[in-house]
C-alpha atoms as a PDB file:
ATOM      1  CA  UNK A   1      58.104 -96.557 199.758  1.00  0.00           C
ATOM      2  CA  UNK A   2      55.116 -98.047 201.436  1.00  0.00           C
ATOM      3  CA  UNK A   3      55.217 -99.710 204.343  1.00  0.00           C
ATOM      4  CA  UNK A   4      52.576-101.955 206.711  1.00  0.00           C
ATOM      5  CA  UNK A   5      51.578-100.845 210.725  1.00  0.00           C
ATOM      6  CA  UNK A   6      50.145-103.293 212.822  1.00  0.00           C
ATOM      7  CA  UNK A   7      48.963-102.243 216.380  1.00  0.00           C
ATOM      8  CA  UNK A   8      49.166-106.086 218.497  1.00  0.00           C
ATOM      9  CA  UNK A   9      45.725-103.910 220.630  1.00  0.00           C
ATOM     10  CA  UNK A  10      42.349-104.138 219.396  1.00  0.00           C
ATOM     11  CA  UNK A  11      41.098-101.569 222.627  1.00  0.00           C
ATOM     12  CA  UNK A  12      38.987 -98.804 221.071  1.00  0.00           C
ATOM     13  CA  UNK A  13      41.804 -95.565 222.304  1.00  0.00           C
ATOM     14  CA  UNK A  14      44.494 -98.358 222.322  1.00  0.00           C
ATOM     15  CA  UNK A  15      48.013 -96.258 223.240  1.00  0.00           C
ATOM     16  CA  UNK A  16      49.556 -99.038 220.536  1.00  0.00           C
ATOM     17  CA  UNK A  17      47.081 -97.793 217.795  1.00  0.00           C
ATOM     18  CA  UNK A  18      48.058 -94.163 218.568  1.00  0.00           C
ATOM     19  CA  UNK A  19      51.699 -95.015 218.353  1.00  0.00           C
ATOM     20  CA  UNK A  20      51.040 -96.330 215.305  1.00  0.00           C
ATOM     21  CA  UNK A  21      49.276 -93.318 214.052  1.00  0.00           C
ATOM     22  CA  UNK A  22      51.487 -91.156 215.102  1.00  0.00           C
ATOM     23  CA  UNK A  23      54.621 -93.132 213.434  1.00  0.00           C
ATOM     24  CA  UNK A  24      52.728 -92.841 210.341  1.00  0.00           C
ATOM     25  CA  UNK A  25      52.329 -89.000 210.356  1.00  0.00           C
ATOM     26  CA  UNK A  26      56.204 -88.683 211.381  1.00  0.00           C
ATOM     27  CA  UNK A  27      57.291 -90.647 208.685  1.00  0.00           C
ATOM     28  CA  UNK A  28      60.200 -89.358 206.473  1.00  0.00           C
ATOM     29  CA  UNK A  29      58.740 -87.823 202.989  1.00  0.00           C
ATOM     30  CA  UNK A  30      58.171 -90.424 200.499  1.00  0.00           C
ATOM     31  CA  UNK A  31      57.766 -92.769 203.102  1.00  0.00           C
ATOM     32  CA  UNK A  32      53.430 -94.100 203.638  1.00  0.00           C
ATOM     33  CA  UNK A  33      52.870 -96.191 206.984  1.00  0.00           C
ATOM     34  CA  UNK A  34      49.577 -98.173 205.928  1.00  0.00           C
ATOM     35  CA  UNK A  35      47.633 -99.207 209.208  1.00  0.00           C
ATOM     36  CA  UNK A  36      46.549-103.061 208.766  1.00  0.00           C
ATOM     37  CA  UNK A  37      44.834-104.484 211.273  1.00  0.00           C
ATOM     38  CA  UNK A  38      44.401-107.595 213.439  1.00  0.00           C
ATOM     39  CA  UNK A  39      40.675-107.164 214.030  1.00  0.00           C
ATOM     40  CA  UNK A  40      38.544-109.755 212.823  1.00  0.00           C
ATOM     41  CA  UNK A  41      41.710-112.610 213.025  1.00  0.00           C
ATOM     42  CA  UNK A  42      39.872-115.900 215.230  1.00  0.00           C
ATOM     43  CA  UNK A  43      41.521-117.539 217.251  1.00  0.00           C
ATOM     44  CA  UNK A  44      44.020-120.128 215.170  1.00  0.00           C
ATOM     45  CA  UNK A  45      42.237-123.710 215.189  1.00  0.00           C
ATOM     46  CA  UNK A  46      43.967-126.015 212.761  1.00  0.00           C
ATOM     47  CA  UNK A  47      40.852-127.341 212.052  1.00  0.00           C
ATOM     48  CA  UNK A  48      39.358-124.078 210.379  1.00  0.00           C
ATOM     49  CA  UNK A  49      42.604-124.138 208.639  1.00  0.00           C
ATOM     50  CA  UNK A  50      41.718-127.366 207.114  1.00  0.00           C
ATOM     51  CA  UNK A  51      38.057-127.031 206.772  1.00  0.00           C
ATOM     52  CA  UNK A  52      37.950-123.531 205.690  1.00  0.00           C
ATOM     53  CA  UNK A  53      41.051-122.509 204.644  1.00  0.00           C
ATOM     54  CA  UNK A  54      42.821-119.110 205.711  1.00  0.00           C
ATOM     55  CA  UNK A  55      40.076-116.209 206.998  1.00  0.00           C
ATOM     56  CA  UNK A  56      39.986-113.238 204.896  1.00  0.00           C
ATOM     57  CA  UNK A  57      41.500-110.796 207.418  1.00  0.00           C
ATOM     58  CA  UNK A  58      44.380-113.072 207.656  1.00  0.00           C
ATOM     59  CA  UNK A  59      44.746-113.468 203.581  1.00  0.00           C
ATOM     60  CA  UNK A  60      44.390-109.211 203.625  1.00  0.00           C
ATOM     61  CA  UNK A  61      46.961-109.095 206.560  1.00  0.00           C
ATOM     62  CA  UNK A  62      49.141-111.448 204.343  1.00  0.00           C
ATOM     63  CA  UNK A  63      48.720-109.523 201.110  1.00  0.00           C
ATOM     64  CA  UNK A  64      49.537-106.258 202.810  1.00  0.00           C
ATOM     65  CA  UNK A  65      52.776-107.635 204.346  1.00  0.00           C
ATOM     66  CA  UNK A  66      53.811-109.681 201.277  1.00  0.00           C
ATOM     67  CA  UNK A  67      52.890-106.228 199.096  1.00  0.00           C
ATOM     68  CA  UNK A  68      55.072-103.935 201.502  1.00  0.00           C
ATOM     69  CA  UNK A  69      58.581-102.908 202.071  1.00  0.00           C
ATOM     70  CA  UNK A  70      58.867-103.137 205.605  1.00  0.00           C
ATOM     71  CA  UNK A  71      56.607-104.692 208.424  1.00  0.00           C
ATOM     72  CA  UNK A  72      56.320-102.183 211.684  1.00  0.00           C
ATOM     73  CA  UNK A  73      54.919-104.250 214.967  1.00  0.00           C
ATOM     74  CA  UNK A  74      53.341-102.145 217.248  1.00  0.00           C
ATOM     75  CA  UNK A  75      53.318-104.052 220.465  1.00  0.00           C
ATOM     76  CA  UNK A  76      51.739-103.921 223.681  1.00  0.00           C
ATOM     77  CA  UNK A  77      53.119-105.240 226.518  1.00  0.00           C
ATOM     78  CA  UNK A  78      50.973-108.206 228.742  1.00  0.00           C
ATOM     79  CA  UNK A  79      52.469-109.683 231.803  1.00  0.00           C
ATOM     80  CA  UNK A  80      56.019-109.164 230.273  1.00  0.00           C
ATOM     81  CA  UNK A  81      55.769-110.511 226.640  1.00  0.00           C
ATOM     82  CA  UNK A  82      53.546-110.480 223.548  1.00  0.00           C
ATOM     83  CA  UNK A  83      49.902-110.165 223.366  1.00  0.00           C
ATOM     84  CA  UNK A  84      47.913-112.742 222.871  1.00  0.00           C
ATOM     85  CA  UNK A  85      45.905-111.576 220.312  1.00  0.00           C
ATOM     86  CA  UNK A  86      49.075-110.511 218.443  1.00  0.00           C
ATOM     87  CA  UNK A  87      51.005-113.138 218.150  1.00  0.00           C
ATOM     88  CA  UNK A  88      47.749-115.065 217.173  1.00  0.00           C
ATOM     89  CA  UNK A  89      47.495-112.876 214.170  1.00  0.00           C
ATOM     90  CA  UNK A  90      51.285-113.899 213.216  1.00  0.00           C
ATOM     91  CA  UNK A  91      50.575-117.512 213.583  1.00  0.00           C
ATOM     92  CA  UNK A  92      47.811-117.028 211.497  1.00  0.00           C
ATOM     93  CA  UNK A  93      50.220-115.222 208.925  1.00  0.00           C
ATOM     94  CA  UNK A  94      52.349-117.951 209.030  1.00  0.00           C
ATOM     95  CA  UNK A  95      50.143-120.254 207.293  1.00  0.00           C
ATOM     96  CA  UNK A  96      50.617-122.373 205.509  1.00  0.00           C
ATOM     97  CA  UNK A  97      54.112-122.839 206.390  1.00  0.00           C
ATOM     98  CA  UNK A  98      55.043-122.547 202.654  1.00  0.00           C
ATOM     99  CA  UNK A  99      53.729-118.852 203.063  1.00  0.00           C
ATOM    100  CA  UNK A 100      56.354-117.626 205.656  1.00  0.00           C
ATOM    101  CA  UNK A 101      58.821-117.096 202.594  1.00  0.00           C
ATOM    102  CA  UNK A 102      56.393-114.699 200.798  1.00  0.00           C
ATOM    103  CA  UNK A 103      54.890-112.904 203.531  1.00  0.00           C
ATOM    104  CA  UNK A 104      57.920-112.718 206.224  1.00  0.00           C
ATOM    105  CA  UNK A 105      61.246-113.890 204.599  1.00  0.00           C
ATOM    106  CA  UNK A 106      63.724-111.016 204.154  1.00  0.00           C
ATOM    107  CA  UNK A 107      61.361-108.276 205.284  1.00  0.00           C
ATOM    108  CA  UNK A 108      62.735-105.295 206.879  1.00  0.00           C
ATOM    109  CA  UNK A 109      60.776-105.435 210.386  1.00  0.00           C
ATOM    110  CA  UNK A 110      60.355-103.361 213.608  1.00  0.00           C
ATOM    111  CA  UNK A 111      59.192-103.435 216.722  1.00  0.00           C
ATOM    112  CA  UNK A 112      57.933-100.417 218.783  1.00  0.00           C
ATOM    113  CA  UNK A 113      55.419-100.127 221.189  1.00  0.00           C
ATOM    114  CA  UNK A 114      53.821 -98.112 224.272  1.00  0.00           C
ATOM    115  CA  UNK A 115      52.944 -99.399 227.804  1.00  0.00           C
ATOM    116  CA  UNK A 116      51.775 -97.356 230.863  1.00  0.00           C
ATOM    117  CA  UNK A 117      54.699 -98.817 232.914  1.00  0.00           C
ATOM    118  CA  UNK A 118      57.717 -97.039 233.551  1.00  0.00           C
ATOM    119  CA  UNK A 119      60.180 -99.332 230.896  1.00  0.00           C
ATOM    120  CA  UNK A 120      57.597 -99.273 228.275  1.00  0.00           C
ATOM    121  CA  UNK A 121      57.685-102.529 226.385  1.00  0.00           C
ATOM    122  CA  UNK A 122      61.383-103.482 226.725  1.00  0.00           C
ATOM    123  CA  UNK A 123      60.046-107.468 227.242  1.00  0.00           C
ATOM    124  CA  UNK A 124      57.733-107.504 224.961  1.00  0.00           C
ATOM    125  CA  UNK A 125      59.854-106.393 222.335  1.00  0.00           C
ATOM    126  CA  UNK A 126      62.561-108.813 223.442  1.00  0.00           C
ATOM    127  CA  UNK A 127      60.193-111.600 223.267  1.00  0.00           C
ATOM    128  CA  UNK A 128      59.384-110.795 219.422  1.00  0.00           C
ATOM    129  CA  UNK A 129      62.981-111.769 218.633  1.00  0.00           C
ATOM    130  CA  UNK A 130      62.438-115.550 218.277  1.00  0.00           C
ATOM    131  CA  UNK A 131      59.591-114.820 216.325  1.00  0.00           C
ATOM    132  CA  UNK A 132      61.276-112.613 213.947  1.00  0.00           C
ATOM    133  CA  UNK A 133      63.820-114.893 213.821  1.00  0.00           C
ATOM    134  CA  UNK A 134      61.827-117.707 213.178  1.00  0.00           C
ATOM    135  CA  UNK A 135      60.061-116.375 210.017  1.00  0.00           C
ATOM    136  CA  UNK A 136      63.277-114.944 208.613  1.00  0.00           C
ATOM    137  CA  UNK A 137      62.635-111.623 208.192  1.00  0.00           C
ATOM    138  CA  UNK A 138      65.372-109.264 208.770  1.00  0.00           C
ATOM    139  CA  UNK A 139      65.118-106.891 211.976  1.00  0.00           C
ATOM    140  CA  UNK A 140      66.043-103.785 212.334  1.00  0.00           C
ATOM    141  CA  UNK A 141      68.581-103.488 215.034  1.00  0.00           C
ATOM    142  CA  UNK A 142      69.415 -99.561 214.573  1.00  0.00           C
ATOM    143  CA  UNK A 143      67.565 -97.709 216.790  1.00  0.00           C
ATOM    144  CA  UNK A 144      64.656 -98.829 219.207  1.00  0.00           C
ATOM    145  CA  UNK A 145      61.461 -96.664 220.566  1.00  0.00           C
ATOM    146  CA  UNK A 146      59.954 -98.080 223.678  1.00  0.00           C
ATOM    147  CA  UNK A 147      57.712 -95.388 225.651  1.00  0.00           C
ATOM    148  CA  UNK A 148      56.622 -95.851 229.164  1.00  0.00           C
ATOM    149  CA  UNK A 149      54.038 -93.426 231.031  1.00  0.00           C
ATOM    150  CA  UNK A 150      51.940 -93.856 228.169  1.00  0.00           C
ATOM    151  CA  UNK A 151      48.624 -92.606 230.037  1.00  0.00           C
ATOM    152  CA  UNK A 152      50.171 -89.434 229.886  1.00  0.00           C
ATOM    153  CA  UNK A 153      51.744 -89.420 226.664  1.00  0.00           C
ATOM    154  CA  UNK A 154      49.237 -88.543 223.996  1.00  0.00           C
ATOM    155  CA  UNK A 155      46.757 -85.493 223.911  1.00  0.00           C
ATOM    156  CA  UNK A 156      43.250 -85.574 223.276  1.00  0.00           C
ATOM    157  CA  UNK A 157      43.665 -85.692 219.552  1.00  0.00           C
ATOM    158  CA  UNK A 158      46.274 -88.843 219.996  1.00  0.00           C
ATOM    159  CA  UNK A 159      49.906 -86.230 219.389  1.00  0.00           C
ATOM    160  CA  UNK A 160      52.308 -87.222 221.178  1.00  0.00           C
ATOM    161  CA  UNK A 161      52.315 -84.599 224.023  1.00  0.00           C
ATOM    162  CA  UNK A 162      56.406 -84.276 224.493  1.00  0.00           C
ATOM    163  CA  UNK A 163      58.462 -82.883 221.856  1.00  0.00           C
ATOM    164  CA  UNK A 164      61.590 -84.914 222.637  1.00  0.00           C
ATOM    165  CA  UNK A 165      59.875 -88.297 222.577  1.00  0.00           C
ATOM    166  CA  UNK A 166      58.493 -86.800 219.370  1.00  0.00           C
ATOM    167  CA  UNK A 167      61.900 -86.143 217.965  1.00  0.00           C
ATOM    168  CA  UNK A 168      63.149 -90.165 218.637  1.00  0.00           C
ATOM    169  CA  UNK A 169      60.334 -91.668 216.992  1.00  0.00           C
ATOM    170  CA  UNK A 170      60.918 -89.520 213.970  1.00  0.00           C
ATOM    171  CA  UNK A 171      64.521 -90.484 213.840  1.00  0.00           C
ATOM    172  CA  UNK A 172      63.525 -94.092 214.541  1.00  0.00           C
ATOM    173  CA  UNK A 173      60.738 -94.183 211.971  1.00  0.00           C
ATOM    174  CA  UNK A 174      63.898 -92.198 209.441  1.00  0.00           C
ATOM    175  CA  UNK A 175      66.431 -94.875 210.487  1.00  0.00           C
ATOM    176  CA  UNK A 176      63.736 -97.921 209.872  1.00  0.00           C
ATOM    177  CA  UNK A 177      62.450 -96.074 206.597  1.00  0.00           C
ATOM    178  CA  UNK A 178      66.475 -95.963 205.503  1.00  0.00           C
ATOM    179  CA  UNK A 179      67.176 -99.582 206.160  1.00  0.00           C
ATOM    180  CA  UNK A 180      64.403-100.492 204.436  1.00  0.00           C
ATOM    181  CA  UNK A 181      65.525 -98.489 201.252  1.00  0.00           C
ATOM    182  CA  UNK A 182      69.211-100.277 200.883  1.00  0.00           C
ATOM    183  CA  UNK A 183      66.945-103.497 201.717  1.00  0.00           C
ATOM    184  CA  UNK A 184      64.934-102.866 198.749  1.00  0.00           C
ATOM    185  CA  UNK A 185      68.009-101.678 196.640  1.00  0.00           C
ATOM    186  CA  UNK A 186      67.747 -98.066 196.505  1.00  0.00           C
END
């Protein structure tokens, strides 16, 4: 089963990206987290679109998706909803509109994310719900992973530095990795 990572930070030492990482490496066995990324996305201009057609990092981002079995968002949390940058990158991905089907519709999808707050990214993960919505893929409602104190919460080689918050992302990224096989049949 392969699934696609995206990490809504582009910060070099981003907590998102080492959430990410470290979802990857606890990932059930048979189970490969493939890190896409958001870096090199411009800003959405319809314009471009028209001109120029879809950038290349968005037609990779939208052949990774499309090619996966499950999308996992990694989200920061900014002033209490989703990045910026992030949810440019979906909009992006959404076009053209006669894309959403292929890349989004029906796609097991997950939202997780990291924040140096104290309640994590509880808002920001809320405020992907629309979204989700919107583009019909099919969220995950099982479990949820939000992790505040994040300055704190990785060693210098990006681990996750308690063993317990260790333990729930494992069983998140199992649960997400199980829905995703009775999505796919199997």
């Amino acid at each position: 089963m392969k699934l696609i990572g995206l990490s809504g930070s582009l910060r070099a030492g981003s907590l998102n990206t080492k959430l990410l990482q470290e979802a990857g490496r606890l990932c059930p066995a048979g189970v490969e987290l493939i890190e896409g990324s958001i870096r090199g996305v411009p800003l959405y201009d319809g314009d471009v679109e028209r001109d120029q057609g879809i950038p290349s990092a968005v037609e990779t981002l939208k052949d990774q998706v499309a090619g996966s079995d499950g999308l996992l968002l990694v989200s920061p949390e900014y002033n209490n909803s989703i990045p910026g940058v992030f949810k440019n990158a979906i909009d992006w991905m959404s076009r053209p509109g006669s894309d959403i089907e292929r890349v989004f519709g029906g796609r097991p999808t997950a939202v997780i994310g990291v924040s140096g707050g104290r309640f994590g990214t509880v808002m920001a993960q809320a405020a992907w719900l629309p979204v989700l919505r919107l583009l019909k893929t099919d969220p995950w409602f099982g479990g949820r992973f939000l992790l505040g104190g994040g300055g704190t919460a990785f060693d210098d080689q990006g681990r996750l530095t308690d063993p317990e918050t260790e333990r729930m992302l494992t069983e998140f990224m199992a649960g997400f990795a199980e829905f995703c096989r009775q999505k796919a049949g199997g």
